[in-house]
Protein backbone atom coordinates (compact mmCIF):
# COMPACT_ATOMS: atom_id res chain seq x y z
CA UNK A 1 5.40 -27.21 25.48
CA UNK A 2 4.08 -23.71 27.35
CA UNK A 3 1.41 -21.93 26.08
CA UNK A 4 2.52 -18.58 24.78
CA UNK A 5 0.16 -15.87 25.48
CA UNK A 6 -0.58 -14.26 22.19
CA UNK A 7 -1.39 -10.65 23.99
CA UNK A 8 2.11 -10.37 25.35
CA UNK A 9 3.55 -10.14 21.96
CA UNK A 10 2.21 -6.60 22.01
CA UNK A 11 1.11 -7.41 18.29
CA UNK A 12 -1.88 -4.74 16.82
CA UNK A 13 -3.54 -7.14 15.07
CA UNK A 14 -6.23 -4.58 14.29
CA UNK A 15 -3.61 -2.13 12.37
CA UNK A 16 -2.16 -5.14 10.48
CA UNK A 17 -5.16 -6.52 9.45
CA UNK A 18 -6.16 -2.93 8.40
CA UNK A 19 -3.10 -3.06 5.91
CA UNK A 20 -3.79 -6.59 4.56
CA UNK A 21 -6.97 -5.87 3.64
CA UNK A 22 -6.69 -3.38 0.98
CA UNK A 23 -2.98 -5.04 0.15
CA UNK A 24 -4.92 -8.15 -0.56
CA UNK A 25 -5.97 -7.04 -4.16
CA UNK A 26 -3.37 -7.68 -6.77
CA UNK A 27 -3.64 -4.19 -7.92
CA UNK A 28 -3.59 -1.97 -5.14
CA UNK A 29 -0.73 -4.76 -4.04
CA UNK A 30 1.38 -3.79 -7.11
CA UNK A 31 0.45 -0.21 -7.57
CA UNK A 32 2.47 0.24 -3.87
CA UNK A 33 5.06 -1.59 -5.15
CA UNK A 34 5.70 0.76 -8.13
CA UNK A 35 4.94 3.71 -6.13
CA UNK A 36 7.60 2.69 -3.72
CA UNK A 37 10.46 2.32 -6.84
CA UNK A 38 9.11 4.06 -10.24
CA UNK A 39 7.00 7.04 -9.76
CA UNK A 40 3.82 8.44 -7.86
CA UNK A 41 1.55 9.80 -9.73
CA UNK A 42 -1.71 8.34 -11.11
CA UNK A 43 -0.64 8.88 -14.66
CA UNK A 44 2.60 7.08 -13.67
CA UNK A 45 0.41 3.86 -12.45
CA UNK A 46 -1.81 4.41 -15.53
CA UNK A 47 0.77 3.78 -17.58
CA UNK A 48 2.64 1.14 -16.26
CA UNK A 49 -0.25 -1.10 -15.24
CA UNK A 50 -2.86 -0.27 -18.29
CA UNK A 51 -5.71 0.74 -16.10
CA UNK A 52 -8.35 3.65 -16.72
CA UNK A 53 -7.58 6.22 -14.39
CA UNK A 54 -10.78 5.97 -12.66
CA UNK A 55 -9.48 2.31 -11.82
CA UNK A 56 -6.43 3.87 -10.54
CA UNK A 57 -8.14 6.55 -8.72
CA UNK A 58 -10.38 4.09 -6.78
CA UNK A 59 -7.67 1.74 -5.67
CA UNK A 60 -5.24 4.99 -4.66
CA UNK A 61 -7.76 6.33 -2.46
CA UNK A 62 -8.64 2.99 -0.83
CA UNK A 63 -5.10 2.84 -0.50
CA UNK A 64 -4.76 6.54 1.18
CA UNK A 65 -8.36 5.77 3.41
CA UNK A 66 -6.03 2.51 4.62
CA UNK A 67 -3.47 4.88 6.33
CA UNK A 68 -1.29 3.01 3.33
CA UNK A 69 -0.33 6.00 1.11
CA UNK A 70 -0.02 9.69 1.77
CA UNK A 71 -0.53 12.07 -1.08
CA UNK A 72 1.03 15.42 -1.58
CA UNK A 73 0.72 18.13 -4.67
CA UNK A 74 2.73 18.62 -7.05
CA UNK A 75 2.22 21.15 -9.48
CA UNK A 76 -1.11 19.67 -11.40
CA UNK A 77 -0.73 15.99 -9.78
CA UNK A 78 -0.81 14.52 -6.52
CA UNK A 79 2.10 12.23 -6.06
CA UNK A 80 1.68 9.12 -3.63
CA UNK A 81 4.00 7.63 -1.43
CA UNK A 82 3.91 4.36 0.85
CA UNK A 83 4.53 5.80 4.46
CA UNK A 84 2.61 2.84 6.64
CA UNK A 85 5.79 1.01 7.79
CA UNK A 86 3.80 -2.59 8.32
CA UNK A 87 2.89 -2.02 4.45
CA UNK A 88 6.98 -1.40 3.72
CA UNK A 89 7.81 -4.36 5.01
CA UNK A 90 5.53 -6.42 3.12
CA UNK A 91 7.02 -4.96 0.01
CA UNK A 92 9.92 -5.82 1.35
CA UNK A 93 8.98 -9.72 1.62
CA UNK A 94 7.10 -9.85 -1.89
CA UNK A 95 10.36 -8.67 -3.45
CA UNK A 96 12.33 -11.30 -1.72
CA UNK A 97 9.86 -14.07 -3.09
């Protein structure tokens, strides 16, 4: 069997472990899945997981520092949305499980 040479694959380890990382919590990890389908806002995540908003806050900005999310205003609230494509497509494969 040939030896495949890992640095061929033109793989950026660096930016994918970047996005595991902060995915590897179970809360950030299901706060992008709900962003993705049922709303962006902090009070929105709040809400649907039961978490003090400082909680929320935290793990949204650790999120956003991660290149993850992307927050925008609107009106009072800043509304979040996944933009980091590696990070879509591991929402994609956690739905699929």
């Amino acid at each position: 069997m040939a030896k495949l040479d890992i640095k061929s694959l033109g793989i950026d380890f660096e930016h994918i472990s970047n996005i595991l990382k902060p995915l590897s919590h179970p809360h950030r990890l299901e706060m992008i899945i709900g962003l993705f389908h049922n709303g962006c806002t902090v009070t929105q995540c709040q809400e649907r997981m039961g978490l003090p908003q400082s909680t929320i806050s935290q793990h949204l900005r650790v999120l956003k520092d991660a290149g993850i999310l992307k927050g925008r205003r609107k009106g009072t609230e800043v509304c979040y949305e996944v933009i980091d494509p590696f990070a879509l497509q591991i929402i994609d494969l956690v739905e699929k499980k």
